[in-house]
N, C-alpha and C. Protein backbone atom coordinates (compact mmCIF):
# COMPACT_ATOMS: atom_id res chain seq x y z
N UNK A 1 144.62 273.12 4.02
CA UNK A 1 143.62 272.49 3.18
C UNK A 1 142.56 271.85 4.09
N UNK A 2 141.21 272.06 3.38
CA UNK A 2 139.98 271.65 4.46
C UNK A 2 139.68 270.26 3.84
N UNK A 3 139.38 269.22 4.63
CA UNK A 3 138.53 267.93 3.89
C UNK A 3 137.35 267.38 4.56
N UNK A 4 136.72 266.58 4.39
CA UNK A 4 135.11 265.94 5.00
C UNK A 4 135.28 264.48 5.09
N UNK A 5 135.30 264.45 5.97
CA UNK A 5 135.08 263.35 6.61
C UNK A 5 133.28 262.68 5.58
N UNK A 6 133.44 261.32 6.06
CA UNK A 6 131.80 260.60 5.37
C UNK A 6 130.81 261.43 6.34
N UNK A 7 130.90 261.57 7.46
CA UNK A 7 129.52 262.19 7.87
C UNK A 7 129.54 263.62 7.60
N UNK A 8 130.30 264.28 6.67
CA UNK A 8 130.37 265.60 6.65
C UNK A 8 130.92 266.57 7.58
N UNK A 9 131.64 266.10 8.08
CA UNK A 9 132.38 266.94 9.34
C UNK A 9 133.57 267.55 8.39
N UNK A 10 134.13 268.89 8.88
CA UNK A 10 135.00 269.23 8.26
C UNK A 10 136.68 268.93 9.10
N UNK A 11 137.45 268.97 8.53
CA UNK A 11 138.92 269.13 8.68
C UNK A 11 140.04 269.53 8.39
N UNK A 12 140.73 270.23 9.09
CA UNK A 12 141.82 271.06 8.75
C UNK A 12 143.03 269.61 8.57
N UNK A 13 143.87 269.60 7.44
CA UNK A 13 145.06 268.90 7.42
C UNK A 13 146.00 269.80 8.02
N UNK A 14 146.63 269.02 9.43
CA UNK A 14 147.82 269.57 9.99
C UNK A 14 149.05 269.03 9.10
N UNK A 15 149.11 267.73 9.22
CA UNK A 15 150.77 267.62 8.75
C UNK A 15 150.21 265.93 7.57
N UNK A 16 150.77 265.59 7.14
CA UNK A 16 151.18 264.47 6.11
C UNK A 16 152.32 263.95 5.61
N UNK A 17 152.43 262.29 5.31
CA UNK A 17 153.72 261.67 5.32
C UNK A 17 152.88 260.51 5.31
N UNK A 18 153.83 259.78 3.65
CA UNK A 18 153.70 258.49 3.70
C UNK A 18 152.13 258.27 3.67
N UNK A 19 151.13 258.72 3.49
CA UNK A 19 149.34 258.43 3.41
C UNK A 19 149.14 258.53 4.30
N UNK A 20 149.75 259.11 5.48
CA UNK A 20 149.06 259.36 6.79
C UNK A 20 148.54 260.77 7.19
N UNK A 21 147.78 260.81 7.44
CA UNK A 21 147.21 262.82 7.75
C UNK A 21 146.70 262.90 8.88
N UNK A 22 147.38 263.70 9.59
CA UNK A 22 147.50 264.43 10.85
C UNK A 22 146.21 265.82 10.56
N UNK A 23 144.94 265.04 11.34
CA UNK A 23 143.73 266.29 10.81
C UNK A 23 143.46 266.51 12.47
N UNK A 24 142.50 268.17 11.99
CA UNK A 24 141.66 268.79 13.44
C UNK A 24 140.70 268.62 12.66
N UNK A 25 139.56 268.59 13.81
CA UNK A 25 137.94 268.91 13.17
C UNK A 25 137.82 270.56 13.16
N UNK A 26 136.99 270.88 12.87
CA UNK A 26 137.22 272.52 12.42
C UNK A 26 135.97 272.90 13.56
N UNK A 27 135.15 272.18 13.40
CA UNK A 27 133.71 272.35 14.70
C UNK A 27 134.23 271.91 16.02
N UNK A 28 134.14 272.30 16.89
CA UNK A 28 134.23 271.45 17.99
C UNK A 28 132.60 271.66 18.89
N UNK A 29 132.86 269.93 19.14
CA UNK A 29 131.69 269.46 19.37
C UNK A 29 131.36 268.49 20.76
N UNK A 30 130.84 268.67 21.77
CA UNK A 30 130.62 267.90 22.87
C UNK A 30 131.01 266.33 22.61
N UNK A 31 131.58 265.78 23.31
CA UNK A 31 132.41 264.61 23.38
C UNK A 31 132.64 263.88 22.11
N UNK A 32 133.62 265.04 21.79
CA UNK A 32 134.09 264.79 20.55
C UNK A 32 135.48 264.72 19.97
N UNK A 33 136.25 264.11 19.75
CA UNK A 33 137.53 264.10 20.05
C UNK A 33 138.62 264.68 18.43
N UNK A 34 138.91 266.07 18.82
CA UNK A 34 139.02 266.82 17.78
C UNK A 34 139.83 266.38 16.99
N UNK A 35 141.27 265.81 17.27
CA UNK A 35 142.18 265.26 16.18
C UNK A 35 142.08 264.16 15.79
N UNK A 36 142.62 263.70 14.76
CA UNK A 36 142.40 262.33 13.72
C UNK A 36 143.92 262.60 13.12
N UNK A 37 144.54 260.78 13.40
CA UNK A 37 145.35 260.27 12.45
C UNK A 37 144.96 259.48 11.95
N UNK A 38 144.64 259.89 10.20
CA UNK A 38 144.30 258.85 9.51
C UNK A 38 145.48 258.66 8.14
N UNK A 39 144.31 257.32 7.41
CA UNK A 39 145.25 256.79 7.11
C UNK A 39 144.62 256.71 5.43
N UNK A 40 145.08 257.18 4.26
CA UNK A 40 144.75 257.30 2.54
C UNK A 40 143.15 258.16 2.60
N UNK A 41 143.24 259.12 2.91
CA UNK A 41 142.05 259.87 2.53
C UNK A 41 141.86 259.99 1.18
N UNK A 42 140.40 260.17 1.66
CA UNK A 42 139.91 259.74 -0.41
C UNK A 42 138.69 261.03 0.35
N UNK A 43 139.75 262.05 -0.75
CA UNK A 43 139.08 263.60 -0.69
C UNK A 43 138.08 263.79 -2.08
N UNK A 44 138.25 262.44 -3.19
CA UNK A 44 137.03 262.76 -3.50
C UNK A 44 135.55 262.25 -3.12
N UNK A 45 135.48 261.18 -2.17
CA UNK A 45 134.10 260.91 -1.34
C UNK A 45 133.99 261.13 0.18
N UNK A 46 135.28 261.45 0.31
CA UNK A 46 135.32 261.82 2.19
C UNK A 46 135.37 260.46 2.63
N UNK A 47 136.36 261.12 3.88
CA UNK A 47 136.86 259.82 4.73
C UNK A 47 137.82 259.63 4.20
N UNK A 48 138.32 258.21 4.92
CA UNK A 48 139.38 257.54 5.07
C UNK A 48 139.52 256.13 5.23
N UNK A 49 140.83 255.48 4.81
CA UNK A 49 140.59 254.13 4.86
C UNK A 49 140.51 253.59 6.36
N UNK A 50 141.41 254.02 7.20
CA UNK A 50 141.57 253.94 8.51
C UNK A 50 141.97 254.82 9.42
N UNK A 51 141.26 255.03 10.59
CA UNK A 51 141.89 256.55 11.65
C UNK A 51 141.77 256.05 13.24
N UNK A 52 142.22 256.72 13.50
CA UNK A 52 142.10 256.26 15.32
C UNK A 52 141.99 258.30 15.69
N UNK A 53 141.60 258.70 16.70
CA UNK A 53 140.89 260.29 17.38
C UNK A 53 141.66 259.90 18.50
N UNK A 54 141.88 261.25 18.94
CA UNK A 54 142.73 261.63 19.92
C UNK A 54 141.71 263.18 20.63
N UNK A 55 142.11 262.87 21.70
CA UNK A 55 141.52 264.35 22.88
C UNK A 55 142.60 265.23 22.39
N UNK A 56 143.85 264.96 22.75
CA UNK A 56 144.88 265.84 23.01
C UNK A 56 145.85 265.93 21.73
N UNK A 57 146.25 266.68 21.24
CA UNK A 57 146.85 267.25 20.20
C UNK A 57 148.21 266.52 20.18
N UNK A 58 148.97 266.50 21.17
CA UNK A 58 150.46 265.57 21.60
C UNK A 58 150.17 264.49 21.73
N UNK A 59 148.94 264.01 21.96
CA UNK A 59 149.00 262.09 22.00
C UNK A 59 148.96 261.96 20.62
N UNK A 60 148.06 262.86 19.65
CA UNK A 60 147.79 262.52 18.18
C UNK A 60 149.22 262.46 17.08
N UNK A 61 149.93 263.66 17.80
CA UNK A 61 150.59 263.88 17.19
C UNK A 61 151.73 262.40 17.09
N UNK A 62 151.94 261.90 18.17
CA UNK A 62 153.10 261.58 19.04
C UNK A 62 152.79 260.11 17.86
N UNK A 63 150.83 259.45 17.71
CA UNK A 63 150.86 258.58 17.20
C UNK A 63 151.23 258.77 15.46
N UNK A 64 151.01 260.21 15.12
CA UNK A 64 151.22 260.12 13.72
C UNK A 64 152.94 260.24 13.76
N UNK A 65 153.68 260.63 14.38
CA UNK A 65 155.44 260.28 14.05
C UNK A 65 155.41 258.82 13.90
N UNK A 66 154.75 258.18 14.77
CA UNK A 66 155.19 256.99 15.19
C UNK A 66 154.56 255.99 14.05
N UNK A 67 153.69 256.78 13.14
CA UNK A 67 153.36 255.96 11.81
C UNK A 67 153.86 256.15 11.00
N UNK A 68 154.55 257.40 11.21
CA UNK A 68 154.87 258.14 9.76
C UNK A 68 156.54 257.33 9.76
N UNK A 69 157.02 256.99 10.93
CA UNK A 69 158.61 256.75 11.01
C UNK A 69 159.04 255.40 11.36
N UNK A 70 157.04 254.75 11.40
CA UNK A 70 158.27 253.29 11.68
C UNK A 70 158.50 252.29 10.01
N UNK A 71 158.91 251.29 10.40
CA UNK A 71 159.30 251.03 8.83
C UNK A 71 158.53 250.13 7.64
N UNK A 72 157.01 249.92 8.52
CA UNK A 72 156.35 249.60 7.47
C UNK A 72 155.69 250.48 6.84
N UNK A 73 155.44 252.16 7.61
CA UNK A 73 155.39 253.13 6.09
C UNK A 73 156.17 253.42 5.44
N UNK A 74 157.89 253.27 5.72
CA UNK A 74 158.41 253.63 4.98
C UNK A 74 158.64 252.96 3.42
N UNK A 75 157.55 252.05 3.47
CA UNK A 75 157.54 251.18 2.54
C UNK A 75 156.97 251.45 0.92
């Protein structure tokens, strides 16, 4: 599934758990940091409530387990 970010950027959803989404940007773009863990996307105005970008695919990932499993999402 593709979504947009507020500035219109597009994104592929990798993985999800608990309101967290593990996205790529679909463009890649000069110093631009392709993955995003964010946090309650609101796919009907684009964006998100909160995200932090990652260079590398394993740091992104590594932070979305580590949201998805500690125990204030499991809440």
């Amino acid at each position: 599934m593709v979504v947009k970010g507020k500035q219109g950027k597009e994104y592929e959803i990798l993985e999800s758990a608990n309101e967290y989404y593990l996205l790529r940007a679909l463009a890649e773009e000069e110093d631009y940091k392709p993955y995003v863990v964010a946090y309650r996307l609101d796919e009907v105005n684009g964006g998100w409530e909160s995200a932090n970008v990652y260079d590398d695919f394993e740091q992104a990932k590594a932070a979305f387990d580590g949201e998805t499993d500690s125990p204030k999402a499991q809440k």
